[in-house]
C-alpha atoms as a PDB file:
ATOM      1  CA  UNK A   1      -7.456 -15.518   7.755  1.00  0.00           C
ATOM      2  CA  UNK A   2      -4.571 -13.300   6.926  1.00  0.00           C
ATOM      3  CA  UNK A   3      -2.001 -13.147   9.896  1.00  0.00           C
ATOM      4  CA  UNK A   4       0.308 -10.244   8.813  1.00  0.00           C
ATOM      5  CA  UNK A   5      -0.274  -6.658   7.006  1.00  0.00           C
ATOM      6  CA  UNK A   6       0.974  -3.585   6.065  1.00  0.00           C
ATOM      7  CA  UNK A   7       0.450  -0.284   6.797  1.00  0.00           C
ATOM      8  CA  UNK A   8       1.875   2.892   4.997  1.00  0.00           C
ATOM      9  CA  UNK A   9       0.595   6.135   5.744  1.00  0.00           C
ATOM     10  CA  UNK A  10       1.316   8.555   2.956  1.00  0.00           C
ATOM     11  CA  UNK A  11       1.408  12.323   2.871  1.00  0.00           C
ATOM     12  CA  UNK A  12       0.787  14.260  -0.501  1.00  0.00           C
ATOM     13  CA  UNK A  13       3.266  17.647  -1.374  1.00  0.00           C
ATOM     14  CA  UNK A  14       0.747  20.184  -2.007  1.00  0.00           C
ATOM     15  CA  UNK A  15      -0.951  20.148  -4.981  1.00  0.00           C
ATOM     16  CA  UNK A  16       0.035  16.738  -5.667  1.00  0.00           C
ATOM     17  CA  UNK A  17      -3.199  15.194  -4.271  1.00  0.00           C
ATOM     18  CA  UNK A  18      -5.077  14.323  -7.457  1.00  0.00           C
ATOM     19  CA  UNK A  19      -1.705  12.891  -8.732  1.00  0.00           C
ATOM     20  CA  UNK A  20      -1.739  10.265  -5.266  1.00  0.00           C
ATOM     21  CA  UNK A  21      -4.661   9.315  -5.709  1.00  0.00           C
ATOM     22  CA  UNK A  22      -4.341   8.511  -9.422  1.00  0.00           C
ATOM     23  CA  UNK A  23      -0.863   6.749  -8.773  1.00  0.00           C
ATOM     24  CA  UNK A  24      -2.858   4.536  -6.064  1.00  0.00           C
ATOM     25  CA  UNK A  25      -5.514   3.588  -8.691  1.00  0.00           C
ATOM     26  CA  UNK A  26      -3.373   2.544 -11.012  1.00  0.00           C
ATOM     27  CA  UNK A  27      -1.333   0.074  -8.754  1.00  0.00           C
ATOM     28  CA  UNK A  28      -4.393  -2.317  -8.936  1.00  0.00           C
ATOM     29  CA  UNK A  29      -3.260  -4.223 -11.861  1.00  0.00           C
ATOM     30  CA  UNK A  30       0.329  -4.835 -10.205  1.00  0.00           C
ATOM     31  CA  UNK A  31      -0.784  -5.797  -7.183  1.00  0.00           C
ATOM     32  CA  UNK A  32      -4.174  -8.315  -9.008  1.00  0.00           C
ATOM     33  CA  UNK A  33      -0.579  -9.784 -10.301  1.00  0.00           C
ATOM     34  CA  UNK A  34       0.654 -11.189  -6.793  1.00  0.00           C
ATOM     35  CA  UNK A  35      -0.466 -14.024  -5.498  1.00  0.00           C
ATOM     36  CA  UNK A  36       1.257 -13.783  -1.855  1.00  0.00           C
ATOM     37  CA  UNK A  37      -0.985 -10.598  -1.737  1.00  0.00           C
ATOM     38  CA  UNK A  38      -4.173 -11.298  -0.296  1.00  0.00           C
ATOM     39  CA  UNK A  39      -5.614  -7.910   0.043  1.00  0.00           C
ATOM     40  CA  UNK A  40      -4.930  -4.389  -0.944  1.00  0.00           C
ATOM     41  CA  UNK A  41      -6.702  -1.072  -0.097  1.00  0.00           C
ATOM     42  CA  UNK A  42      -5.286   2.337  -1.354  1.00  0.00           C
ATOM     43  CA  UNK A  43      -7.147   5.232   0.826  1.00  0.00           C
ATOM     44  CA  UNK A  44      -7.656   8.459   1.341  1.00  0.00           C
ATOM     45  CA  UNK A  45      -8.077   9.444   4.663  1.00  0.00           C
ATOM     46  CA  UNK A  46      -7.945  13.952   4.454  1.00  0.00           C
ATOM     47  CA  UNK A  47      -7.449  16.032   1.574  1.00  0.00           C
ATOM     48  CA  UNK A  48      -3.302  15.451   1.260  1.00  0.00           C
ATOM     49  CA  UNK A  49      -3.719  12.215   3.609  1.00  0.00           C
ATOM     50  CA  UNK A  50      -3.433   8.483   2.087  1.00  0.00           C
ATOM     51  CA  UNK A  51      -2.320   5.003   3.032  1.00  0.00           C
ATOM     52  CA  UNK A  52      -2.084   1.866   1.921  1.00  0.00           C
ATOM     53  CA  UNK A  53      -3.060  -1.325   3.896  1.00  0.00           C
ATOM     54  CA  UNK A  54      -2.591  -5.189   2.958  1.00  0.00           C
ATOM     55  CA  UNK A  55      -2.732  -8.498   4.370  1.00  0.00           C
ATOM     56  CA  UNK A  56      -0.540 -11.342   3.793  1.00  0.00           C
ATOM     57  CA  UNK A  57      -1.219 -15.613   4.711  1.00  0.00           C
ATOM     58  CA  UNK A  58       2.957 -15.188   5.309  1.00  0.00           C
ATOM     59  CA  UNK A  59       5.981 -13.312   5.305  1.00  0.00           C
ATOM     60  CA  UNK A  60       7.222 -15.067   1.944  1.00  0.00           C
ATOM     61  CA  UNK A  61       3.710 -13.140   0.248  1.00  0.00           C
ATOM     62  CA  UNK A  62       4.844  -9.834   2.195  1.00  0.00           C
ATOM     63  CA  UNK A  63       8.727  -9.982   1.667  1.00  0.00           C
ATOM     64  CA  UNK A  64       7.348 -10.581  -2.787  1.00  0.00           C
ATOM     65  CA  UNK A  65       5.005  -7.657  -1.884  1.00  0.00           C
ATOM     66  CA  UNK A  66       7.965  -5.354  -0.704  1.00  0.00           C
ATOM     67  CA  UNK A  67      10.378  -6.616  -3.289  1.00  0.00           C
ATOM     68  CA  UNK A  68       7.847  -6.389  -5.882  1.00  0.00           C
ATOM     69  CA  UNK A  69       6.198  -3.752  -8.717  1.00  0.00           C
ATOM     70  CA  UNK A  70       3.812  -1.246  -6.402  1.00  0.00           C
ATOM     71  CA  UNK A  71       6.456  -0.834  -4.436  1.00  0.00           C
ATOM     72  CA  UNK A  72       9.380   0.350  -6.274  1.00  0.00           C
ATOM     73  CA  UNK A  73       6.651   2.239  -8.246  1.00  0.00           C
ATOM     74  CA  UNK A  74       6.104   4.021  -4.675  1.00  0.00           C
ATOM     75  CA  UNK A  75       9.987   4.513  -4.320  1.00  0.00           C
ATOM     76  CA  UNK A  76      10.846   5.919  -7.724  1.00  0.00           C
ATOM     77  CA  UNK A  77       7.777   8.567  -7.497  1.00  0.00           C
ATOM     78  CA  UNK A  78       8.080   9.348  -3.231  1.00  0.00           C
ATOM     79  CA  UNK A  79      10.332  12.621  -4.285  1.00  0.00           C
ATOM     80  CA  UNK A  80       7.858  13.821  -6.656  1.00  0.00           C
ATOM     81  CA  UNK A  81       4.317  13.204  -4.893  1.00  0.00           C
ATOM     82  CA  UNK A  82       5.273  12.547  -1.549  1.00  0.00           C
ATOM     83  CA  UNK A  83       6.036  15.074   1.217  1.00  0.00           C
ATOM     84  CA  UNK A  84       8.123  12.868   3.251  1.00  0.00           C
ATOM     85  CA  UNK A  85       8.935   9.334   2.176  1.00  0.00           C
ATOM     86  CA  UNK A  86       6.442   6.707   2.930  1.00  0.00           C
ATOM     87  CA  UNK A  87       7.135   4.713   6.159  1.00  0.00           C
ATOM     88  CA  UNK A  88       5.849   1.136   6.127  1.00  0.00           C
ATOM     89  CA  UNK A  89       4.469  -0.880   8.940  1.00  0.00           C
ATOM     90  CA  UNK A  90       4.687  -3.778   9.322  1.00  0.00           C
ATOM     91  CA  UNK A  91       1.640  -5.344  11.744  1.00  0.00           C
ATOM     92  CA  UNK A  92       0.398  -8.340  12.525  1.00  0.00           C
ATOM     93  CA  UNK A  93      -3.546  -8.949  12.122  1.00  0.00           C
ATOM     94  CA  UNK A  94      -5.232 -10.660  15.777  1.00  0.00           C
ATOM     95  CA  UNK A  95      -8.441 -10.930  14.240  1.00  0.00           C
ATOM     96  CA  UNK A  96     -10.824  -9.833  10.891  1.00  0.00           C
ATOM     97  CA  UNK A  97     -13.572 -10.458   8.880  1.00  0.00           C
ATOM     98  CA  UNK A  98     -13.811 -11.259   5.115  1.00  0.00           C
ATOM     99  CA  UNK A  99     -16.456 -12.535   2.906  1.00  0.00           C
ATOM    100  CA  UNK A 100     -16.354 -16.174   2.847  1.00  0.00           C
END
C-alpha cells in the first residue's frame, strides 16, 4: 500500500472552469509517464472547485512527482486558470483500499 500522498486543492478564476478541467485531463499522459507515481486523481469537487490527489510507495516517487512535468505544467498556467496559486499537501496515507 501507498504510505504518502498529495493533496492540492485548486480554485478556478471565473470562467476558467472548463479550461481546469481540460488542463487536468490532459495531465494523464505525464503523469502514466512516472513510475514513482502510483496513483493520480484530478477532481472536481463544485462548479470552480478541483483538486488533485496521489499516492506515492516513497518520498523519492513524490519528490520526481513535484520536480516533474504535471507539475511545472500547474506552475506555468496557476496565473492564468487559477484564482489563487495551488497549495500542496503533503499527507501521509494510515490506511486504503486498492484493487489487488
Amino acid at each position: 500500500m501507498s504510505k504518502l500522498a498529495l493533496y492540492v486543492p485548486l480554485e478556478a478564476k471565473p470562467g476558467k472552469e472548463k479550461e481546469v478541467a481540460e488542463f487536468l485531463k490532459s495531465a494523464l499522459p505525464l503523469v502514466d509517464a512516472e513510475p514513482g507515481t502510483i496513483s493520480w486523481f484530478a477532481i472536481q469537487n463544485g462548479p470552480s472547485s478541483f483538486a488533485i490527489f496521489d499516492t506515492f510507495n516513497d518520498e523519492a516517487g513524490r519528490d520526481a512527482h513535484l520536480n516533474g512535468k504535471v507539475a511545472a505544467a500547474l506552475m506555468a498556467k496557476a496565473g492564468e486558470l487559477l484564482a489563487k496559486p495551488p497549495t500542496i499537501h503533503k499527507i501521509d496515507i494510515l490506511a486504503g483500499k486498492l484493487p489487488k
